[in-house]
PDB file of N, CA and C in Angstrom:
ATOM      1  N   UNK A   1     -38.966 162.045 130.119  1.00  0.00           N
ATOM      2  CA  UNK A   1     -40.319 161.561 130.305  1.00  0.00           C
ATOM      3  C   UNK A   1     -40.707 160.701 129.099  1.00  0.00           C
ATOM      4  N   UNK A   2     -41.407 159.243 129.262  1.00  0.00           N
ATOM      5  CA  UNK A   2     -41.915 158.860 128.189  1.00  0.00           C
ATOM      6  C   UNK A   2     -42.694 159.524 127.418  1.00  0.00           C
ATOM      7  N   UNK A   3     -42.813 158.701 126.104  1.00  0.00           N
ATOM      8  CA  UNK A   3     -43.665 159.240 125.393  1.00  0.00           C
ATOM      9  C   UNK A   3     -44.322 158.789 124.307  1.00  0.00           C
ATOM     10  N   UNK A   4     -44.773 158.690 123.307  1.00  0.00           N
ATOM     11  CA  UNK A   4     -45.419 157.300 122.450  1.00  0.00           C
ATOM     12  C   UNK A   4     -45.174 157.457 121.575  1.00  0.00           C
ATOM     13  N   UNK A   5     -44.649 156.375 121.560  1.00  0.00           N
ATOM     14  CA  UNK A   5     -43.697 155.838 119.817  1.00  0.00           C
ATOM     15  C   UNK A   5     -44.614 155.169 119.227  1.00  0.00           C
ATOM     16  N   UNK A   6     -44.367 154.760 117.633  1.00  0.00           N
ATOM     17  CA  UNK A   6     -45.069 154.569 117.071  1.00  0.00           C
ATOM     18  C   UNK A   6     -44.251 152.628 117.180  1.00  0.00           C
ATOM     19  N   UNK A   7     -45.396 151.645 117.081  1.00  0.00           N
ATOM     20  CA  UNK A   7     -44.559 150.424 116.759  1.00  0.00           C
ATOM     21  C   UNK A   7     -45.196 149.414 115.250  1.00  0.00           C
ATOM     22  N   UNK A   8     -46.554 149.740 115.287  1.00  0.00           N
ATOM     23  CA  UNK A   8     -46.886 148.717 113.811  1.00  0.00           C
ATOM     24  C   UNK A   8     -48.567 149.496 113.392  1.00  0.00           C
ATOM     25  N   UNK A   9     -48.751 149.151 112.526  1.00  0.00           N
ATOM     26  CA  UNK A   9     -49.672 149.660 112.072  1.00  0.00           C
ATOM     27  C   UNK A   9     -51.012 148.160 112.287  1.00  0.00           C
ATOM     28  N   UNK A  10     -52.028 149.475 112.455  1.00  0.00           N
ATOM     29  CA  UNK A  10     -53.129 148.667 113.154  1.00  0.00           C
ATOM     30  C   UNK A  10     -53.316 147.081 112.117  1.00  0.00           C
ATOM     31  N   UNK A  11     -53.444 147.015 110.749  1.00  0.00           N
ATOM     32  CA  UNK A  11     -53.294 145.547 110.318  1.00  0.00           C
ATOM     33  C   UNK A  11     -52.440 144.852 110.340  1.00  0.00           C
ATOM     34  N   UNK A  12     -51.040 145.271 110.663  1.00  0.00           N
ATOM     35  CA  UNK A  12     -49.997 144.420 110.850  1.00  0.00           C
ATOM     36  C   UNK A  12     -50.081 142.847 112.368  1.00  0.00           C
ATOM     37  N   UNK A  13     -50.934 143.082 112.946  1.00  0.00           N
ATOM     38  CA  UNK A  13     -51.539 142.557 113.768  1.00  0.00           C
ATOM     39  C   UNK A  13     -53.153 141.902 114.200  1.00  0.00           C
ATOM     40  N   UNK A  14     -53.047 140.367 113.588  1.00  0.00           N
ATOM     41  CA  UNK A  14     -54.864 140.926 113.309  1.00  0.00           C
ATOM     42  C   UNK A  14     -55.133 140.082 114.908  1.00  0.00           C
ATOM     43  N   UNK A  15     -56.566 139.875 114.985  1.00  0.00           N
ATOM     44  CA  UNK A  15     -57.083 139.960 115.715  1.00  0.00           C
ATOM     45  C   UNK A  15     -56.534 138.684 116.596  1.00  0.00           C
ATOM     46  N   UNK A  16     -56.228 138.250 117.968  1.00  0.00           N
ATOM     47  CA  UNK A  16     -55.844 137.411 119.078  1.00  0.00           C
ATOM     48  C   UNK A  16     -54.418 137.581 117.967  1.00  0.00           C
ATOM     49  N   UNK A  17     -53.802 138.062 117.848  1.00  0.00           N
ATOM     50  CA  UNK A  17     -52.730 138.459 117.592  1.00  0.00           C
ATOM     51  C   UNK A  17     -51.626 138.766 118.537  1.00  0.00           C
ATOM     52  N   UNK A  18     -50.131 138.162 118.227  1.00  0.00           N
ATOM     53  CA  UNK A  18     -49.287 138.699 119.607  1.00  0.00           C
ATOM     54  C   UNK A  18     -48.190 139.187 118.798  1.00  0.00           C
ATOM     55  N   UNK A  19     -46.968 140.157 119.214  1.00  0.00           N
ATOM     56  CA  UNK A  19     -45.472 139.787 118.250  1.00  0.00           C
ATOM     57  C   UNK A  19     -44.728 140.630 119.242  1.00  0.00           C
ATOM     58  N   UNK A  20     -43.590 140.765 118.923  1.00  0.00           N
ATOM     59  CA  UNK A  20     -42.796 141.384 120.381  1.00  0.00           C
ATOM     60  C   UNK A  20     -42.292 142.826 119.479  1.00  0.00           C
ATOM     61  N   UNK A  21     -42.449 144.047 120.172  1.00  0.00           N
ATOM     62  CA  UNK A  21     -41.631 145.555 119.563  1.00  0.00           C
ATOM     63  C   UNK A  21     -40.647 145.653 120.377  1.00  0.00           C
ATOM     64  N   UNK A  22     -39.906 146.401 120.086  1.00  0.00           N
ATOM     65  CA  UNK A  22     -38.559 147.669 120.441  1.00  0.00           C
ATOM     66  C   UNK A  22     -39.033 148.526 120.731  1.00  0.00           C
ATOM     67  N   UNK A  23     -39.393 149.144 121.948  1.00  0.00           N
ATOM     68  CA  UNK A  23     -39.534 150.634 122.507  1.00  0.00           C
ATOM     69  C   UNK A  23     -38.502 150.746 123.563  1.00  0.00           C
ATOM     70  N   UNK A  24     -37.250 151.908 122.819  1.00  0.00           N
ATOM     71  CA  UNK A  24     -36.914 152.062 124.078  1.00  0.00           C
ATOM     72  C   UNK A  24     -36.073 151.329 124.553  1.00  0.00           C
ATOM     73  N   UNK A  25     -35.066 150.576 123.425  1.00  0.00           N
ATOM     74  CA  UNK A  25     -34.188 149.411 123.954  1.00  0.00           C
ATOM     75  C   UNK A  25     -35.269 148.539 125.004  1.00  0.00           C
ATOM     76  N   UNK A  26     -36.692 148.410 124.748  1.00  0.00           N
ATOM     77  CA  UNK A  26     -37.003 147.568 125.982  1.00  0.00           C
ATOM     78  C   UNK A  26     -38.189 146.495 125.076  1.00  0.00           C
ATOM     79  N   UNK A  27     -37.847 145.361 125.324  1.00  0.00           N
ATOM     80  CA  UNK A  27     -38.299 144.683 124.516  1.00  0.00           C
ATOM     81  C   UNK A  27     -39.884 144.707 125.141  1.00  0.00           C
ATOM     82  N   UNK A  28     -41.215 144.319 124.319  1.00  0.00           N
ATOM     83  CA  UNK A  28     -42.577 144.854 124.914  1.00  0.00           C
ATOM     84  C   UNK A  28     -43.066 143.672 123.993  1.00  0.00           C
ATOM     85  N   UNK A  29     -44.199 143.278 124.914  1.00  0.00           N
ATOM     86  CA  UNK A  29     -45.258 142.077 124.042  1.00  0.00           C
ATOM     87  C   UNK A  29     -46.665 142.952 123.640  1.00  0.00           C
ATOM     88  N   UNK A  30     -46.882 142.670 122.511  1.00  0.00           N
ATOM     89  CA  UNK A  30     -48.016 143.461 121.936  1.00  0.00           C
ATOM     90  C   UNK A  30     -48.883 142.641 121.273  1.00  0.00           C
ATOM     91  N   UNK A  31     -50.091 142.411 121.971  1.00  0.00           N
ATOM     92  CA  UNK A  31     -51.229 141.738 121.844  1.00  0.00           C
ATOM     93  C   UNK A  31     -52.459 142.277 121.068  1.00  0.00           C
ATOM     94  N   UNK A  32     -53.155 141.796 120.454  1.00  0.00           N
ATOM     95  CA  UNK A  32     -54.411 142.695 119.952  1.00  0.00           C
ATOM     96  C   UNK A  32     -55.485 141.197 120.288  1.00  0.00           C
ATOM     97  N   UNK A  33     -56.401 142.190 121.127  1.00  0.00           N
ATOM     98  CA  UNK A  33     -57.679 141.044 121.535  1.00  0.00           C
ATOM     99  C   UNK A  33     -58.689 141.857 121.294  1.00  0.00           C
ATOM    100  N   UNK A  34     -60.260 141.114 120.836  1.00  0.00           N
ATOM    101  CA  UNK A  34     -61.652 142.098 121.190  1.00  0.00           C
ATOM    102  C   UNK A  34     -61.657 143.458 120.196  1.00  0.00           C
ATOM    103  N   UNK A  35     -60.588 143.289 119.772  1.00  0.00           N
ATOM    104  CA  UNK A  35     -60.110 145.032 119.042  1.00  0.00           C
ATOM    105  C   UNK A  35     -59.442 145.756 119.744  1.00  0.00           C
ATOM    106  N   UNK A  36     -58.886 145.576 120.771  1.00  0.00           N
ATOM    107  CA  UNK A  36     -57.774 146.015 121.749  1.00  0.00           C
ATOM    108  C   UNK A  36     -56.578 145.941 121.553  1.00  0.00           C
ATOM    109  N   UNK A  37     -55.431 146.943 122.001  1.00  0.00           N
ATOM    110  CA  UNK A  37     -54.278 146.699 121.540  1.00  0.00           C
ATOM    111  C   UNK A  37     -53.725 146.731 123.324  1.00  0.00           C
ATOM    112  N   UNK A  38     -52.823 146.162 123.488  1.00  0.00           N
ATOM    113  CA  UNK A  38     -52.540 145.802 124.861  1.00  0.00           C
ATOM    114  C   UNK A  38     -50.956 145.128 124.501  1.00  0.00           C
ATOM    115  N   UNK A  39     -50.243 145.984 125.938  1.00  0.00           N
ATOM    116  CA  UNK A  39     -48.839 145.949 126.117  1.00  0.00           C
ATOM    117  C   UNK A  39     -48.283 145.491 126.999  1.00  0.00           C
ATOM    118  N   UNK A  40     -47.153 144.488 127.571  1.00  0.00           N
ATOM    119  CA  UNK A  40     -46.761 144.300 128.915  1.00  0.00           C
ATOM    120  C   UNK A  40     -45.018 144.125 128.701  1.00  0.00           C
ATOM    121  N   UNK A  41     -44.277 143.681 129.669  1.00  0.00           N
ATOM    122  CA  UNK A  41     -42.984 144.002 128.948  1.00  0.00           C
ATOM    123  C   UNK A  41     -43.095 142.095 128.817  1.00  0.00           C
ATOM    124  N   UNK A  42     -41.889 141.721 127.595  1.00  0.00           N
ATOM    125  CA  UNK A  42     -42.238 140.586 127.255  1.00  0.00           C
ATOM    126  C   UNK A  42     -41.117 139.678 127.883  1.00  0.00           C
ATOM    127  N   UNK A  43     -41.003 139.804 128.996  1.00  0.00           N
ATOM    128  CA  UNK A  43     -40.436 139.250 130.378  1.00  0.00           C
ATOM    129  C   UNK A  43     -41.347 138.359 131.669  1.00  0.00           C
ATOM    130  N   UNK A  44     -41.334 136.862 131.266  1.00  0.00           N
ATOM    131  CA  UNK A  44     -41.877 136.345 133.061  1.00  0.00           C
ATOM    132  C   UNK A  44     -40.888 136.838 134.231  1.00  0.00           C
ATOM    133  N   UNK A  45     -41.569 137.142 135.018  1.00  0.00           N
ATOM    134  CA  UNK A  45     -41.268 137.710 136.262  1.00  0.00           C
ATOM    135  C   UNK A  45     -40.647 136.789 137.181  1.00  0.00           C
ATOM    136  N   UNK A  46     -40.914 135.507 136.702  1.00  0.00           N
ATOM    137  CA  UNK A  46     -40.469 133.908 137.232  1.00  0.00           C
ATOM    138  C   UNK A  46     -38.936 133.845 136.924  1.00  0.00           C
ATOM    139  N   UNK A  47     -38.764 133.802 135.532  1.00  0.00           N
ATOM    140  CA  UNK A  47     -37.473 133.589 135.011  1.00  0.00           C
ATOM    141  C   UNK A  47     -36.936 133.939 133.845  1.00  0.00           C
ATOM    142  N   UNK A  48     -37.452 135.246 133.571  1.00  0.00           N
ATOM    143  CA  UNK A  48     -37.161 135.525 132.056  1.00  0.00           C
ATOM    144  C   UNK A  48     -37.655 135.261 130.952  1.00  0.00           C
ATOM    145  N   UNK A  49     -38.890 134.154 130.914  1.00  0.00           N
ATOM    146  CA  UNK A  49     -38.899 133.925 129.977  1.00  0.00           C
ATOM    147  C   UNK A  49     -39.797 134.571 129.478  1.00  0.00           C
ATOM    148  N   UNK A  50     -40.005 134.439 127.633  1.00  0.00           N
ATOM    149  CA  UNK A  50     -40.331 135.362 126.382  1.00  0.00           C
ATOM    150  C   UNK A  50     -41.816 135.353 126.389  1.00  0.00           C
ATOM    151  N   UNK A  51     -42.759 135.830 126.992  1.00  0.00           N
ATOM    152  CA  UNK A  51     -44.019 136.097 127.227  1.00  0.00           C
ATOM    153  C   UNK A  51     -44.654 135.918 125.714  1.00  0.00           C
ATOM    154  N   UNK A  52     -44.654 136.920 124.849  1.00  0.00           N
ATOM    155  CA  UNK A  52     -45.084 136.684 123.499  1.00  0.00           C
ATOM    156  C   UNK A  52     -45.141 135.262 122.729  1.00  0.00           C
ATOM    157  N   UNK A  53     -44.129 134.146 123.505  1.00  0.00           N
ATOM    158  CA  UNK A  53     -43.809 132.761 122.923  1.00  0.00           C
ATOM    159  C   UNK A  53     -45.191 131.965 123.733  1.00  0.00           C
ATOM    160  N   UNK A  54     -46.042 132.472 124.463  1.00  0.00           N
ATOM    161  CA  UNK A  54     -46.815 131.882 125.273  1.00  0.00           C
ATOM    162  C   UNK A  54     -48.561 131.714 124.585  1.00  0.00           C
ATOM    163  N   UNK A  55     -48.550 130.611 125.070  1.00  0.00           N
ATOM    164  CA  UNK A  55     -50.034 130.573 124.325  1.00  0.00           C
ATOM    165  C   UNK A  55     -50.952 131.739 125.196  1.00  0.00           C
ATOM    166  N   UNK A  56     -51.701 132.412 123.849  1.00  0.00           N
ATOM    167  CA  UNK A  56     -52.812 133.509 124.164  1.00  0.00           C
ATOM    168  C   UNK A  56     -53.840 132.947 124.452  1.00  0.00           C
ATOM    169  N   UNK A  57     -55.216 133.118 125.972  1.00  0.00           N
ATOM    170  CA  UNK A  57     -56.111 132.828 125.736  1.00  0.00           C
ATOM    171  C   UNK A  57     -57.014 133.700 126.254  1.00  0.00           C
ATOM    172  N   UNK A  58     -57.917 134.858 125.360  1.00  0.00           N
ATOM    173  CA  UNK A  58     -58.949 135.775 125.832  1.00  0.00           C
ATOM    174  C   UNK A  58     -57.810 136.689 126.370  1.00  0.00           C
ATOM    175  N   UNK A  59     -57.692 137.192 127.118  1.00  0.00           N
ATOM    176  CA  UNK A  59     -56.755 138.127 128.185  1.00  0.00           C
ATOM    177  C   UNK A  59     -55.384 137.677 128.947  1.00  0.00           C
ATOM    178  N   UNK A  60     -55.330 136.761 128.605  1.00  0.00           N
ATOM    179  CA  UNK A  60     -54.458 136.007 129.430  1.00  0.00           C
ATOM    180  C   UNK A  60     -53.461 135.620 128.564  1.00  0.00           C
ATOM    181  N   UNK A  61     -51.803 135.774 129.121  1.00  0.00           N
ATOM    182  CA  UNK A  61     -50.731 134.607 128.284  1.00  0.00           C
ATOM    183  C   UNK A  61     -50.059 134.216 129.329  1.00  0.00           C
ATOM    184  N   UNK A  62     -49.781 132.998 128.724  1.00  0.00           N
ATOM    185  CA  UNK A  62     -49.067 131.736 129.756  1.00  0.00           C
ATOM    186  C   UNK A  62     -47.600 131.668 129.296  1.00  0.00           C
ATOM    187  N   UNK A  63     -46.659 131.753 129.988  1.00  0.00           N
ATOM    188  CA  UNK A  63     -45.183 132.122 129.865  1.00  0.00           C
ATOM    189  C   UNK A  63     -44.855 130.132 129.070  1.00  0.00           C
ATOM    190  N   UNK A  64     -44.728 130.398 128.499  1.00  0.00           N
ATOM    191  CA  UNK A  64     -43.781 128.849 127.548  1.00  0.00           C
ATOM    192  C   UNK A  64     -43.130 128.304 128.166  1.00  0.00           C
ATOM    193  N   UNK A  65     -42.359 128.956 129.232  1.00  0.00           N
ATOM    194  CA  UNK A  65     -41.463 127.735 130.145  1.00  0.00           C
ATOM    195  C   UNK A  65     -41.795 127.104 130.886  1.00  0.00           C
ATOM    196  N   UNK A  66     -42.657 127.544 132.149  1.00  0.00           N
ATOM    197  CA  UNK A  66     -43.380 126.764 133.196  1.00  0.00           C
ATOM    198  C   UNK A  66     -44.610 127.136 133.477  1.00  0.00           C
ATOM    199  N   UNK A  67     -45.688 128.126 132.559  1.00  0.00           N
ATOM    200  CA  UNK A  67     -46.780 128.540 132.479  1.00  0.00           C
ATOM    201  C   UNK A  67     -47.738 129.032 133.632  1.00  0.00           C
ATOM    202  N   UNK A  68     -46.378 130.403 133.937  1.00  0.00           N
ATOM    203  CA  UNK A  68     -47.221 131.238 134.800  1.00  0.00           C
ATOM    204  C   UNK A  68     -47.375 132.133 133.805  1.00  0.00           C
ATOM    205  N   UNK A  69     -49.037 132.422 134.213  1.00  0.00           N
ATOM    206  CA  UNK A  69     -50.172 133.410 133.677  1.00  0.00           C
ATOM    207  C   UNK A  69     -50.289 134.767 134.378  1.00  0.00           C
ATOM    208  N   UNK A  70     -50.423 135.704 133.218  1.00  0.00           N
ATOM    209  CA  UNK A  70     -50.535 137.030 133.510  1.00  0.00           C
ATOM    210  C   UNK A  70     -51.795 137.455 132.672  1.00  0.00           C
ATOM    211  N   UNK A  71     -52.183 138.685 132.720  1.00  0.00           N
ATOM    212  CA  UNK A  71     -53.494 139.674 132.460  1.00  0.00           C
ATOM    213  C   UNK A  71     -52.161 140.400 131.280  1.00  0.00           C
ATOM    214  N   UNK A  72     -53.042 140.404 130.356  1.00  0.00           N
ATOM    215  CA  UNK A  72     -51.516 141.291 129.116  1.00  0.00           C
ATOM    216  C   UNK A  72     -52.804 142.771 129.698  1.00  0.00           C
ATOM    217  N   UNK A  73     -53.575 142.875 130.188  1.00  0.00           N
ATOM    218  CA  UNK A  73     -54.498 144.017 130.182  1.00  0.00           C
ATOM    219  C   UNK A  73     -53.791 144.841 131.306  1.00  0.00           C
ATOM    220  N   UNK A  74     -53.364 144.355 132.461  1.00  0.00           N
ATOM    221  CA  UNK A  74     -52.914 144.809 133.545  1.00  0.00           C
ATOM    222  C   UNK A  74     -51.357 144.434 133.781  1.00  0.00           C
ATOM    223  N   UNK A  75     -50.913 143.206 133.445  1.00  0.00           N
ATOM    224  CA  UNK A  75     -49.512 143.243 133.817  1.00  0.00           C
ATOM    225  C   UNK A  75     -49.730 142.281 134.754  1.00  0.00           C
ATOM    226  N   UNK A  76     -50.969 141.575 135.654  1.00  0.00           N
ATOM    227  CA  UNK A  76     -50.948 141.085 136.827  1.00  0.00           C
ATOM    228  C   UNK A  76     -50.700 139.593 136.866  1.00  0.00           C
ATOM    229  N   UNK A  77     -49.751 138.994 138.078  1.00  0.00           N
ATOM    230  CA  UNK A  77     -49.417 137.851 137.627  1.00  0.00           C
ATOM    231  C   UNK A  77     -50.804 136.888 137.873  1.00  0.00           C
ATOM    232  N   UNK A  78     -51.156 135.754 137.382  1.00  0.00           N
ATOM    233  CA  UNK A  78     -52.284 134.883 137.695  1.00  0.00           C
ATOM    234  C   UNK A  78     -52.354 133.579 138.118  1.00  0.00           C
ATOM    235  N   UNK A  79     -51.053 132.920 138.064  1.00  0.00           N
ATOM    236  CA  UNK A  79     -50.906 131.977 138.530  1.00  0.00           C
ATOM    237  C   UNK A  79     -49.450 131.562 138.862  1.00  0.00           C
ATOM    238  N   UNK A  80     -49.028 130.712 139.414  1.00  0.00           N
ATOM    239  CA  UNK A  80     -47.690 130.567 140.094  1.00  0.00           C
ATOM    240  C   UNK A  80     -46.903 129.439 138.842  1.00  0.00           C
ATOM    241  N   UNK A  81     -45.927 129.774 138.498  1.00  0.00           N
ATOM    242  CA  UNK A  81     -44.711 129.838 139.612  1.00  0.00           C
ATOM    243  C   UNK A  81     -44.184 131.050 139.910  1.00  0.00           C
ATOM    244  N   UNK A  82     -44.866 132.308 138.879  1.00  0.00           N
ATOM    245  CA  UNK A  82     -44.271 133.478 139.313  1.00  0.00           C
ATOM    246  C   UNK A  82     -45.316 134.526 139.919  1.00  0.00           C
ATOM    247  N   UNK A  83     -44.452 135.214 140.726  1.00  0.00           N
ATOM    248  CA  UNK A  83     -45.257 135.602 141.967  1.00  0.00           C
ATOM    249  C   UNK A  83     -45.101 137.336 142.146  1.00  0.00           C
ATOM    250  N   UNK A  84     -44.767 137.337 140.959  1.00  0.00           N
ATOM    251  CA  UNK A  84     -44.620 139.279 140.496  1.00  0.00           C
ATOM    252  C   UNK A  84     -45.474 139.408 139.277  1.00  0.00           C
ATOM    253  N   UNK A  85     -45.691 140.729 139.545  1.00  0.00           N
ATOM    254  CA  UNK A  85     -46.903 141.288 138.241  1.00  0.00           C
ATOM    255  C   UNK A  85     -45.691 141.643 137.226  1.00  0.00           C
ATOM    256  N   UNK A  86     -45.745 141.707 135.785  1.00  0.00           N
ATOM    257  CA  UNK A  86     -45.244 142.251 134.760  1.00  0.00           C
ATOM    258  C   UNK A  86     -45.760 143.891 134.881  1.00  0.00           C
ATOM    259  N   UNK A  87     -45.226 144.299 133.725  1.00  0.00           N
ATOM    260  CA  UNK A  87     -45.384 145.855 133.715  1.00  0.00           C
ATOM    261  C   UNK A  87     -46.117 146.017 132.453  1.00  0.00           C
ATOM    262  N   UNK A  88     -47.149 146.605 132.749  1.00  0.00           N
ATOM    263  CA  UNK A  88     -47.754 147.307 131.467  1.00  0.00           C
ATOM    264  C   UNK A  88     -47.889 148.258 131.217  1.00  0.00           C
ATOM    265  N   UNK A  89     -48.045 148.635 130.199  1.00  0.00           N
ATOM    266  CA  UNK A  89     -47.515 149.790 128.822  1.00  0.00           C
ATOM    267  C   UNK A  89     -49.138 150.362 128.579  1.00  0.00           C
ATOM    268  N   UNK A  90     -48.900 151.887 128.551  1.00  0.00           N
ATOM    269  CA  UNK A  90     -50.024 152.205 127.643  1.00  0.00           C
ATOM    270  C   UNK A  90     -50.158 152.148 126.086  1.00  0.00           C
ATOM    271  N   UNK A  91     -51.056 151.964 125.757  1.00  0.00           N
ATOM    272  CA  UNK A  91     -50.894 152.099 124.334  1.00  0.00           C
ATOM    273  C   UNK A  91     -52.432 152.738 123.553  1.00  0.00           C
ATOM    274  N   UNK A  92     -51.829 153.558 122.778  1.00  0.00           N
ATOM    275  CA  UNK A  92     -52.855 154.120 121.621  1.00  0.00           C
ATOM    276  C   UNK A  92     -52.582 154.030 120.523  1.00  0.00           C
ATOM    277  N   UNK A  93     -53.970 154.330 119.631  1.00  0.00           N
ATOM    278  CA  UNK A  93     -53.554 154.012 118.051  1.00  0.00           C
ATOM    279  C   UNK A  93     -54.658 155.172 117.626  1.00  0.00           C
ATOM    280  N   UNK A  94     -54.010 155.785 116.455  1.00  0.00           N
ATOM    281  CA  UNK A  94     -54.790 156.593 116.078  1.00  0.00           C
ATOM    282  C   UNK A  94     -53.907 156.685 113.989  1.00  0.00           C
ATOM    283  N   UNK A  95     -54.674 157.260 113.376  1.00  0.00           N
ATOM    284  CA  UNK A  95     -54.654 157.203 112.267  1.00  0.00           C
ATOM    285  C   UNK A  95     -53.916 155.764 111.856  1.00  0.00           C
ATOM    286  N   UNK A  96     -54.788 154.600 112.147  1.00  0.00           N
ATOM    287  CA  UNK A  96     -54.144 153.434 111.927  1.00  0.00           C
ATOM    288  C   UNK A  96     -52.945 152.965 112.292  1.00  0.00           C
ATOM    289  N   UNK A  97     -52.287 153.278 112.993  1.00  0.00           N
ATOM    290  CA  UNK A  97     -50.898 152.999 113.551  1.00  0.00           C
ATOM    291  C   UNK A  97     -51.023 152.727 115.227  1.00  0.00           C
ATOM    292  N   UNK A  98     -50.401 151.983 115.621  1.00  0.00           N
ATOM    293  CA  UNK A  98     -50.136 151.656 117.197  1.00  0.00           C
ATOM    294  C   UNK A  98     -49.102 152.297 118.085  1.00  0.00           C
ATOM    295  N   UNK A  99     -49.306 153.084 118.664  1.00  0.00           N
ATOM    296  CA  UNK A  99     -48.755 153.685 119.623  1.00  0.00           C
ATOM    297  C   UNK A  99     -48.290 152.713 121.405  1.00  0.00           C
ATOM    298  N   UNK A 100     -47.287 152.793 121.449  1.00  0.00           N
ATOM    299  CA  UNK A 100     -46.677 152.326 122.924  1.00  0.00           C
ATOM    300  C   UNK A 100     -46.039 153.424 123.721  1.00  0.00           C
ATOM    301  N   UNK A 101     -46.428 153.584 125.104  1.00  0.00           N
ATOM    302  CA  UNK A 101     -45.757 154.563 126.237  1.00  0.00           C
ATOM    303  C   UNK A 101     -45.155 153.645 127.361  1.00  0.00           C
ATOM    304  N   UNK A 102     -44.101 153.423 127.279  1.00  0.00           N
ATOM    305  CA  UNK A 102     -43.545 152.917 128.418  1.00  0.00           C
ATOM    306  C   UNK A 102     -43.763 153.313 129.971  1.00  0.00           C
ATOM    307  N   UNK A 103     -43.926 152.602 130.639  1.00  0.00           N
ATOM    308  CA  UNK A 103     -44.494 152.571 132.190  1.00  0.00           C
ATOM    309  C   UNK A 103     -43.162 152.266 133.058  1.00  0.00           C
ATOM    310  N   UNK A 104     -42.808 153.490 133.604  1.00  0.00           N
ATOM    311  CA  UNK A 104     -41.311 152.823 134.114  1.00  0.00           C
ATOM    312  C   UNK A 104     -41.031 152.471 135.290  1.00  0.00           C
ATOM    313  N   UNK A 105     -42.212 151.493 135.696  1.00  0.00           N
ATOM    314  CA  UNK A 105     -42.585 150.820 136.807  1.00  0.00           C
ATOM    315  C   UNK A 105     -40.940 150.149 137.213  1.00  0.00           C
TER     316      UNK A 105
END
């Protein structure tokens, strides 16, 4: 059963912040928006490509290769060319550190 690993500590990431962790042999995009910490796996659903390499805007990142948009809040895809939702991760943080739980959607 998952369970929550620890991946960076809450300033290592400041605010509209993105960088990619290791949970889990599974590579994960980790965003901080609003004061939110938010997880999805850092995979387009289109073609692989590196989600975290994508410009951030408010809730939203746009995949770098052909800029299909997802919700990093939900995982949900938002615009085409890709036509699958990503997977998102729970995540908590507590005594300053960021916590990730893999979703083994």
């Amino acid at each position: 059963m998952p369970e929550f690993i620890p991946v960076c500590k809450v300033g290592d990431l400041p605010e509209m912040g993105k960088t990619v962790v290791e949970v889990e042999d599974r590579l994960v995009a980790l965003f901080h928006v609003s004061g939110t910490f938010w997880a999805i796996d850092d995979v387009c659903t289109h073609d692989g490509g590196p989600l975290a390499e994508g410009k951030l805007e408010d809730h939203t990142i746009a995949c770098p290769r052909h800029g299909a948009k997802f919700d990093i809040r939900t995982g949900k895809v938002l615009t085409m060319p890709a036509t699958r939702d990503t997977v998102a991760h729970e995540v908590k943080v507590e005594g300053g550190e960021v916590f990730v739980k893999l979703n083994e959607q």
